[in-house]
Structure formats: C-alpha cells, structure tokens
N, C-alpha and C. Protein backbone atom coordinates (compact mmCIF):
# COMPACT_ATOMS: atom_id res chain seq x y z
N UNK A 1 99.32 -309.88 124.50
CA UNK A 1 98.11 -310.53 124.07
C UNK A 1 97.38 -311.09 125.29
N UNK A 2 96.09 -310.99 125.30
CA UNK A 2 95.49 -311.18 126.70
C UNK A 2 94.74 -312.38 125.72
N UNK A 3 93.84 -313.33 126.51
CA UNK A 3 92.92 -313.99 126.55
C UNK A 3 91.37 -313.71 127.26
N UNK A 4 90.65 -313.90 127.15
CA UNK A 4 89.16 -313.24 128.24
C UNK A 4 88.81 -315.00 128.41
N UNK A 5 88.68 -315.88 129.61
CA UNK A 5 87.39 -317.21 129.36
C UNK A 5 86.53 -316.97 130.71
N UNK A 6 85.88 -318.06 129.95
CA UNK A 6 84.52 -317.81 131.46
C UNK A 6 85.26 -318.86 131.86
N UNK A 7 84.67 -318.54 133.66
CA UNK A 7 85.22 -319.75 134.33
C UNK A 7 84.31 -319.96 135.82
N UNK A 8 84.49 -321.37 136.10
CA UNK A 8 83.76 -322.08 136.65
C UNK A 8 84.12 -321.31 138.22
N UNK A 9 83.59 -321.01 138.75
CA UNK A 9 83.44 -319.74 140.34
C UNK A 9 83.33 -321.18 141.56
N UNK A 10 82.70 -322.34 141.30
CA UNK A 10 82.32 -323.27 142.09
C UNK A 10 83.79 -324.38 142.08
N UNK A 11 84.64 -324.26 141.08
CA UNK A 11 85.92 -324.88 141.45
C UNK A 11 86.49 -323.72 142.59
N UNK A 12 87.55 -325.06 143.05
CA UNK A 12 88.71 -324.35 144.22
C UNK A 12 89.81 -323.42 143.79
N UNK A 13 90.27 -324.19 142.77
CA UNK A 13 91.20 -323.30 142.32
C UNK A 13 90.93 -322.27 141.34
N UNK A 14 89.85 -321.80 140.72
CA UNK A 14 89.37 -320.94 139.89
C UNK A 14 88.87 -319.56 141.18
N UNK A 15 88.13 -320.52 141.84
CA UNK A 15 87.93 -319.36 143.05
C UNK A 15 89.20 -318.84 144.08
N UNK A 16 90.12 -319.44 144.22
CA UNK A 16 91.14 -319.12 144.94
C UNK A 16 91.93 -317.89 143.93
N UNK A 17 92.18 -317.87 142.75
CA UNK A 17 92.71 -316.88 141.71
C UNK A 17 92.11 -316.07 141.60
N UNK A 18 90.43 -316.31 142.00
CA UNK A 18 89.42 -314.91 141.62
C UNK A 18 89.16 -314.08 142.68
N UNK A 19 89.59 -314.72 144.35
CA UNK A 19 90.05 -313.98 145.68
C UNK A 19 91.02 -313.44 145.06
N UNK A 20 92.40 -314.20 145.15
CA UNK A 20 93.44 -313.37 144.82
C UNK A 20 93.87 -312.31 144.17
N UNK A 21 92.90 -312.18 142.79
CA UNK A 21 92.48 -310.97 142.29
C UNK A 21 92.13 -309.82 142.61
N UNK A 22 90.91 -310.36 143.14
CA UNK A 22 90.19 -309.04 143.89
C UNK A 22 90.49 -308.85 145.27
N UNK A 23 91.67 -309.73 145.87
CA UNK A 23 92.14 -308.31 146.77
C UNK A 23 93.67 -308.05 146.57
N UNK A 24 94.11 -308.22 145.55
CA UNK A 24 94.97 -307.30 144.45
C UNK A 24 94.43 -306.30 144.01
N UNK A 25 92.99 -305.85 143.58
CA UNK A 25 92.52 -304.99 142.63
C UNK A 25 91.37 -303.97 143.82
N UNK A 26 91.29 -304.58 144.44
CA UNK A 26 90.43 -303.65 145.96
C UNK A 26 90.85 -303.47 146.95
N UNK A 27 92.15 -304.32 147.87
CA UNK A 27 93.14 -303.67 148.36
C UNK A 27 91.75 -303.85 149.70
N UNK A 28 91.16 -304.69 150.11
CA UNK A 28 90.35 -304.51 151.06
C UNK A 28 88.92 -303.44 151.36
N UNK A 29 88.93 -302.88 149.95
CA UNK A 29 87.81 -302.09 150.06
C UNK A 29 86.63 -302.35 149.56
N UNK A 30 86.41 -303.10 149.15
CA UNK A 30 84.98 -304.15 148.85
C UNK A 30 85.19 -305.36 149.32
N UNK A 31 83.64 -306.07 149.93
CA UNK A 31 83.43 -307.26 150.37
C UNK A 31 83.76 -308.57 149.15
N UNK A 32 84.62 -309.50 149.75
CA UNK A 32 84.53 -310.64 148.70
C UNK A 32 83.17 -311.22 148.33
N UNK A 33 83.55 -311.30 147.09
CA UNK A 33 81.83 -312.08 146.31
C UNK A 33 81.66 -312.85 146.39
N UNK A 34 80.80 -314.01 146.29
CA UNK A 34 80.48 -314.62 146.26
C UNK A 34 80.71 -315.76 144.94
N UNK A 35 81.92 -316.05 145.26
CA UNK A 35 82.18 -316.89 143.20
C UNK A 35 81.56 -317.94 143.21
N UNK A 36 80.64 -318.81 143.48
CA UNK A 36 80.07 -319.80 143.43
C UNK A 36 78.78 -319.23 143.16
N UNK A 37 78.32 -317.97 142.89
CA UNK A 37 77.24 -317.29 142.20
C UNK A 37 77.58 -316.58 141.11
N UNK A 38 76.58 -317.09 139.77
CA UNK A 38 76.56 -315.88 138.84
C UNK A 38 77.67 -317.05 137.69
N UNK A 39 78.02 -316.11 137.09
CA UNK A 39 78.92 -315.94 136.02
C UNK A 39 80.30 -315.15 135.95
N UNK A 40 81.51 -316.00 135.53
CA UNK A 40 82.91 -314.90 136.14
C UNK A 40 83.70 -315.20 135.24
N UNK A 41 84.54 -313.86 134.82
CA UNK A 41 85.79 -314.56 134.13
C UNK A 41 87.02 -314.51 133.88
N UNK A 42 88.04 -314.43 133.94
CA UNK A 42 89.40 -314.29 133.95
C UNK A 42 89.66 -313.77 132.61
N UNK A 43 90.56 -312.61 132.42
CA UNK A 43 91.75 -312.42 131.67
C UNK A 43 93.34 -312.79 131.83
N UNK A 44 94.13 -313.59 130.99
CA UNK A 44 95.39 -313.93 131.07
C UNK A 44 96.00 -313.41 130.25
N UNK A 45 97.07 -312.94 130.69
CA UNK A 45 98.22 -312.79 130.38
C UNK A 45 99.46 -314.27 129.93
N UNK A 46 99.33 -314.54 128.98
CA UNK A 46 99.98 -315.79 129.10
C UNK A 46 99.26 -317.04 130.02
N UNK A 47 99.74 -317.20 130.68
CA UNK A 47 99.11 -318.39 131.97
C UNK A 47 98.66 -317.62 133.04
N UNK A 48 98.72 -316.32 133.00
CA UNK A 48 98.49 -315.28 134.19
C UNK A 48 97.51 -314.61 134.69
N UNK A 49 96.85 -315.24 135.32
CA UNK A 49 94.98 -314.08 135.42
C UNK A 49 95.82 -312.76 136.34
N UNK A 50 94.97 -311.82 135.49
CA UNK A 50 95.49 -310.86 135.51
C UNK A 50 94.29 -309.29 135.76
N UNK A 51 93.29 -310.18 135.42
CA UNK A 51 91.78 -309.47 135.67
C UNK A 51 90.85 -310.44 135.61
N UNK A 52 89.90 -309.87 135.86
CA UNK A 52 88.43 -310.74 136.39
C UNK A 52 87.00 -309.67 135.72
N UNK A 53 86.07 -310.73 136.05
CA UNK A 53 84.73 -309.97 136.29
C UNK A 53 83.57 -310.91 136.65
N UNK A 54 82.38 -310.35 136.85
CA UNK A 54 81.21 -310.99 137.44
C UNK A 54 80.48 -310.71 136.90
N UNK A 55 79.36 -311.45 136.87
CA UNK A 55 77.76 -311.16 136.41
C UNK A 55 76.81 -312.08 137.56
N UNK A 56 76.05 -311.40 137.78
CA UNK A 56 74.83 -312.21 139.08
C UNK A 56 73.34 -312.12 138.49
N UNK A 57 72.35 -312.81 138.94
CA UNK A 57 71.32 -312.34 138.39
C UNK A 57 70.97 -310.62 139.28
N UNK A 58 70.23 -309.83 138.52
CA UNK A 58 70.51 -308.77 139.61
C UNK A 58 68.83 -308.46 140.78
N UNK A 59 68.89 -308.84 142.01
CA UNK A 59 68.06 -308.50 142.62
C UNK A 59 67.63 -307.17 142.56
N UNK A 60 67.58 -305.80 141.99
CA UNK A 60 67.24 -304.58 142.01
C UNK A 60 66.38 -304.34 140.94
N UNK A 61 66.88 -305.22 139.52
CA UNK A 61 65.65 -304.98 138.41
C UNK A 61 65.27 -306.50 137.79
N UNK A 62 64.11 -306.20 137.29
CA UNK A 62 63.37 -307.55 136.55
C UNK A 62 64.33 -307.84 135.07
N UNK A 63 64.69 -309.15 135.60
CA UNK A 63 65.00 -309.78 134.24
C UNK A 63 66.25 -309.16 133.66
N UNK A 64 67.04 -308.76 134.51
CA UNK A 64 68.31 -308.39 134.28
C UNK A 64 69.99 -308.65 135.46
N UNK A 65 71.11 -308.63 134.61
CA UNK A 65 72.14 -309.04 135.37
C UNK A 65 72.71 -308.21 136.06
N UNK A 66 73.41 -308.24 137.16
CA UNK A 66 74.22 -307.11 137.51
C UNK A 66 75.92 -307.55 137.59
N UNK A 67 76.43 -306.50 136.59
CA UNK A 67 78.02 -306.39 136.95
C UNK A 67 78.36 -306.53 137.98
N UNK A 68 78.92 -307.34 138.89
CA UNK A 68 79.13 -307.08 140.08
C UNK A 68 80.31 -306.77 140.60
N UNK A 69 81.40 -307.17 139.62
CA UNK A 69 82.65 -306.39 140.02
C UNK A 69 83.73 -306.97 139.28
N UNK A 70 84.26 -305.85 138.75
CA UNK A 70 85.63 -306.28 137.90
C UNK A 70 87.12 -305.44 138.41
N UNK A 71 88.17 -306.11 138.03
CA UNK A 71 89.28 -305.62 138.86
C UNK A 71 90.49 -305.92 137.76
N UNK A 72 91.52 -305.57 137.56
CA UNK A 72 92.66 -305.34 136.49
C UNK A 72 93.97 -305.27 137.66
N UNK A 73 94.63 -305.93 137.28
CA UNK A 73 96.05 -305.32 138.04
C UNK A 73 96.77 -304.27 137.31
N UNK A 74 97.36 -303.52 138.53
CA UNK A 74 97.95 -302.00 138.26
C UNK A 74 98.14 -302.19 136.63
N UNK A 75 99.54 -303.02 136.61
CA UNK A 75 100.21 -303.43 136.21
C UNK A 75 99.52 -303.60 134.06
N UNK A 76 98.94 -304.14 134.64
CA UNK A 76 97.59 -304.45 133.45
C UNK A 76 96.56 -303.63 133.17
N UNK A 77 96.86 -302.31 133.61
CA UNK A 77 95.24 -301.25 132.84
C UNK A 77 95.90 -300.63 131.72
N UNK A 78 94.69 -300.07 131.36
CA UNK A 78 95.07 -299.13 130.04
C UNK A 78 95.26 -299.96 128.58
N UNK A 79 94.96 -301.69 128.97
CA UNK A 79 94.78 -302.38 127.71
C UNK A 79 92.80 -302.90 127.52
N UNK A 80 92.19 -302.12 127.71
CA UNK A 80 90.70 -302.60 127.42
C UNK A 80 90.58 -303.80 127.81
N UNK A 81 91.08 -304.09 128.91
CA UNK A 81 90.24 -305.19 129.68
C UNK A 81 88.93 -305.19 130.47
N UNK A 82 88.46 -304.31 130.95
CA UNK A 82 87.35 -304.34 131.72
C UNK A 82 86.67 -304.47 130.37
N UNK A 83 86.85 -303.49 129.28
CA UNK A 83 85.74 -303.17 128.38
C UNK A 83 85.58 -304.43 127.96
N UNK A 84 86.83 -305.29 127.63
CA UNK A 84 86.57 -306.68 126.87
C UNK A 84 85.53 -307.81 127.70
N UNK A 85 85.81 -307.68 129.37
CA UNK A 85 85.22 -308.58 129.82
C UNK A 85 83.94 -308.10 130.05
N UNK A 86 83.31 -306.53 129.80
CA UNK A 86 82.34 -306.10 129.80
C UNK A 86 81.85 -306.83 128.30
N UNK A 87 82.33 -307.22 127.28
CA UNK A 87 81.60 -307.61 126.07
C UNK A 87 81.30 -309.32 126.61
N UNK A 88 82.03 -309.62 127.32
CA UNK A 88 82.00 -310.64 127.51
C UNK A 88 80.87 -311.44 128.19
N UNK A 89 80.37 -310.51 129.20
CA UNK A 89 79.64 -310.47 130.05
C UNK A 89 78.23 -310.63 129.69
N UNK A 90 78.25 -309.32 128.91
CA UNK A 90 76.81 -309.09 127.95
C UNK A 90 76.53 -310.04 127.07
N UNK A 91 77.41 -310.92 126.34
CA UNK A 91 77.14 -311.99 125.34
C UNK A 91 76.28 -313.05 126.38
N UNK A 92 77.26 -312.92 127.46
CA UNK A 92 76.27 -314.94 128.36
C UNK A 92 74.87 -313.83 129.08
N UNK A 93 74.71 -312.36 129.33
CA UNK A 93 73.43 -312.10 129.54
C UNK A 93 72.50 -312.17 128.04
N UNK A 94 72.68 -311.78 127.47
CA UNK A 94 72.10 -312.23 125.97
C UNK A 94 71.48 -313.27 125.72
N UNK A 95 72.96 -314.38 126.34
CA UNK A 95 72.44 -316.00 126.16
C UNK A 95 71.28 -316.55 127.35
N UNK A 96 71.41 -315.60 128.26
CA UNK A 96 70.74 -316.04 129.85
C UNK A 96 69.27 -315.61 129.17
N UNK A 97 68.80 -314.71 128.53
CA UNK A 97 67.58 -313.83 127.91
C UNK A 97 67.34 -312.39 129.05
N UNK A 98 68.30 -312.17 129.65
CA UNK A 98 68.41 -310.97 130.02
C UNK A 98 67.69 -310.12 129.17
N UNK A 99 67.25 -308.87 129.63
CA UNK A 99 66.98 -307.56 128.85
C UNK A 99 68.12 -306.96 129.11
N UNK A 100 68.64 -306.82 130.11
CA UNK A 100 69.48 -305.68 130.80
C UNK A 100 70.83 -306.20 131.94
N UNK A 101 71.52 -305.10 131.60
CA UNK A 101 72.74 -305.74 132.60
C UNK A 101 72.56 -303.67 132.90
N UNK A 102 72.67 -304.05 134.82
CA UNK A 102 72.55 -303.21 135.28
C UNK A 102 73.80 -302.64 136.15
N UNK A 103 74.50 -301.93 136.66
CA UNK A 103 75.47 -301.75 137.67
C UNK A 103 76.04 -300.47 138.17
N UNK A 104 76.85 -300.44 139.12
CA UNK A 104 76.99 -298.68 140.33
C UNK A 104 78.60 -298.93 140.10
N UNK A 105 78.82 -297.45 140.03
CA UNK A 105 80.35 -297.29 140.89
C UNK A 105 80.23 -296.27 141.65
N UNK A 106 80.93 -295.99 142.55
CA UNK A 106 80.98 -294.85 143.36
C UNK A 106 82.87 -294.82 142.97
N UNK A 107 83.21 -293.13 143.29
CA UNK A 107 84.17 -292.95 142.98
C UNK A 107 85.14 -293.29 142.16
N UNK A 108 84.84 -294.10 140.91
CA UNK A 108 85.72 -294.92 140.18
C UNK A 108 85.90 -294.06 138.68
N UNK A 109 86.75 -293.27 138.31
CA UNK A 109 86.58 -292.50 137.37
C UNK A 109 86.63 -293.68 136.49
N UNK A 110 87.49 -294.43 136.04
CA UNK A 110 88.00 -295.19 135.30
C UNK A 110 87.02 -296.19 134.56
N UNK A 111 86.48 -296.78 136.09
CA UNK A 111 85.40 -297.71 135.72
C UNK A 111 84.14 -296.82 134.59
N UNK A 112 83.50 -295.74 135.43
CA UNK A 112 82.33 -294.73 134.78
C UNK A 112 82.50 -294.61 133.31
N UNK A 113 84.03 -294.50 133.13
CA UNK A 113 84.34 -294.34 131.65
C UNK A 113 84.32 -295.29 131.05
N UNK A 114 84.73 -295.98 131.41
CA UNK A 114 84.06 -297.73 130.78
C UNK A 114 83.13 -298.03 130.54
N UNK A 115 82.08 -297.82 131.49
CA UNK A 115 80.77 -298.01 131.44
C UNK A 115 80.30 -296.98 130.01
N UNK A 116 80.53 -295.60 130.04
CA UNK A 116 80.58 -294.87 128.73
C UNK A 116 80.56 -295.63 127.56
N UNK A 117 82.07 -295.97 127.66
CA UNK A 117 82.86 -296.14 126.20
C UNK A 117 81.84 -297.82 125.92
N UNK A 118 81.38 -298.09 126.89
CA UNK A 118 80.41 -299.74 126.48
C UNK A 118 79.21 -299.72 126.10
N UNK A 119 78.84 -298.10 126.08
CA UNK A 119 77.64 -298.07 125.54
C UNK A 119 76.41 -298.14 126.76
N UNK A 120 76.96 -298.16 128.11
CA UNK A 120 75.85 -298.07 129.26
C UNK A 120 75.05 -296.37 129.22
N UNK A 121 74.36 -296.26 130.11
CA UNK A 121 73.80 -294.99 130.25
C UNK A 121 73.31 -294.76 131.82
N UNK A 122 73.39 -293.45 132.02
CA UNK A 122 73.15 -293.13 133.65
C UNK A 122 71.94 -293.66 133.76
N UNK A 123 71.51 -294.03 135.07
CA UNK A 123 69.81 -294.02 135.27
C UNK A 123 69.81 -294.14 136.88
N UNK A 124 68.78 -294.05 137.34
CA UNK A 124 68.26 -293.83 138.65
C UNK A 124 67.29 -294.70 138.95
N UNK A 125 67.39 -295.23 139.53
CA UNK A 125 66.71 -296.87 139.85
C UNK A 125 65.93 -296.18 140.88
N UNK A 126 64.55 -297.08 141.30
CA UNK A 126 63.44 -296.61 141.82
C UNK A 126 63.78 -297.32 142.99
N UNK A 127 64.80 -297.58 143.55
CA UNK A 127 65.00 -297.80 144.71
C UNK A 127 67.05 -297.68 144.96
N UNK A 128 67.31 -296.95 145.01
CA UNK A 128 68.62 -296.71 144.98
C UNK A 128 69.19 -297.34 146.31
N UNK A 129 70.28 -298.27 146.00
CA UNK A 129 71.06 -299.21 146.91
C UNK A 129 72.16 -299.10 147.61
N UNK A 130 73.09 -298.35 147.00
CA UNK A 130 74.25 -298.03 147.38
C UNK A 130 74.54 -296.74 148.19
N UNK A 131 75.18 -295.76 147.79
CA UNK A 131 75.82 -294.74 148.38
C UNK A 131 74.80 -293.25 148.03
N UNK A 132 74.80 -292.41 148.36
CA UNK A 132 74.51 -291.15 148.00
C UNK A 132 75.25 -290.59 146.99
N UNK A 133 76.26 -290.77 146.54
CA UNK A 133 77.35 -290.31 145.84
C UNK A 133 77.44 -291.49 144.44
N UNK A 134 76.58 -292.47 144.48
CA UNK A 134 76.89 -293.34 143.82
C UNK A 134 76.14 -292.94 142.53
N UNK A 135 77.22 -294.05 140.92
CA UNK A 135 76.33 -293.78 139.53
C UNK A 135 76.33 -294.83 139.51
N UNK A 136 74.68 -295.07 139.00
CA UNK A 136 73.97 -296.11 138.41
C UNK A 136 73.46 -296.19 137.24
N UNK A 137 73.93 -297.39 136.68
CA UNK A 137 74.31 -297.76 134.91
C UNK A 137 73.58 -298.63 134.41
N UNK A 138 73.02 -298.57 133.50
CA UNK A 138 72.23 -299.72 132.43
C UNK A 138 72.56 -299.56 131.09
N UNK A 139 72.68 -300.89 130.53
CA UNK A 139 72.47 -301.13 129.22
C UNK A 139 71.61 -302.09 128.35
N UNK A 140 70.43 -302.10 127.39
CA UNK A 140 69.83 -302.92 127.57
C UNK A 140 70.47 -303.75 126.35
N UNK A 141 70.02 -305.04 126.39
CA UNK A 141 70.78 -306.19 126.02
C UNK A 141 70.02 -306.53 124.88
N UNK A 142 70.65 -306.28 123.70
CA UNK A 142 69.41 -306.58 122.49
C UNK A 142 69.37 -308.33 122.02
N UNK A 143 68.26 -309.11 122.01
CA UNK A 143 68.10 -310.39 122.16
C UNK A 143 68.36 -310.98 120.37
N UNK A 144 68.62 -312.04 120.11
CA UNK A 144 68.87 -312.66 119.12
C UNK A 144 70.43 -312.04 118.33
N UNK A 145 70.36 -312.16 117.00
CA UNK A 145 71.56 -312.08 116.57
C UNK A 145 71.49 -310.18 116.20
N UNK A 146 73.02 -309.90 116.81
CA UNK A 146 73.78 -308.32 116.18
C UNK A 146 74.42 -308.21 116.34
C-alpha cells in the first residue's frame, strides 16, 4: 500500500529525502531541482519515500505547469506510481487555474508510456527546449468539477 502527499520542498528535511530520491532514481544524470520551487510530492511505502514528483510553473507555455521530474525506486516500479503522482499533480494544477500541464522525456520508454496511459498527447512546442531526440507532452487541464 503506497500513500501519494504533497509536501513542503522549502523544509530541510522534506528536501533532503527529495535529493535523496532523485539521485537514487537518476543516478547523476539530471541536474538537481530546485525543491523550494513549484509543487512536490512523495510516495511512501509505509514511513518510506519511495518516489517523488514535481510541478513548476512552466516557462515554455502560457498559463500552464511543467512536470518537472519524477523518479520511483528500482525496487518500487511497476506499481502506478508515477501515474498516481501524475493524478496528483494535475489536481493542484487544476487548483492553481492552470490550462495545461506540459512536459519532455528523452529516452525514457517507461516514462512516454505513462504519459500515454495519463491521457497526455505528443505536441511540438513552438520553441523546442531540450534535445533533438526529445518527446514533448501536453495535457490540458479541464477547470472546475470532473
């Protein structure tokens, strides 16, 4: 049984577990974020964070958030955690009045399929940020109650 909560990125010890995470889950291959920005949240395992995720406002489109990075230990995939903290995510953009939560993976089969199975869709942003090789994802965020 997992848990999903939001959690405060500007405490010490919330941010020290959400490093520790993500370089458990990136292994040094993405830059640490910035947790004192945005919106973040832990999955537990018991008392155990065990995954994470982010939301930022997103500098690339109007009036929308960007995923900025979620991570699962080995140990812990294959139970719909990203997808959960992807619902999770979208509820506080909803609450923010977002239209849209926007976001890229490059090489991440796993993630892409997530993004799928959540109901995102490919798109091509009028100014592309990342990689040559990279997919870029939107979903738009339907406002009030559904």
């Amino acid at each position: 049984m997992y848990r999903i909560r939001e959690v405060d990125g500007h405490d010490d010890e919330i941010a020290d577990m959400l490093t520790d995470l993500h370089r458990l889950t990136f292994f040094g291959g993405a830059p640490l974020p910035e947790f004192d920005q945005g919106h973040w949240w832990l999955a537990y395992s018991g008392d155990f964070p065990v995954a994470f995720a982010g939301v930022v406002p997103s500098t690339h489109a109007v009036n929308a958030g960007y995923f900025c990075r979620a991570g699962v230990l080995r140990k812990h995939c294959g139970n719909a955690l990203q997808l959960r903290l992807m619902r999770a995510l979208e509820f506080r953009a909803r609450y923010n009045g977002w239209t849209s939560v926007i976001s890229d993976t490059t090489d991440n089969l796993a993630s892409a399929n997530n993004f799928i199975r959540a109901g995102y869709r490919l798109y091509r942003p009028q100014y592309p940020w990342a990689w040559p090789n990279t997919l870029y994802w939107r979903k738009f965020i339907k406002q009030g109650s559904d």
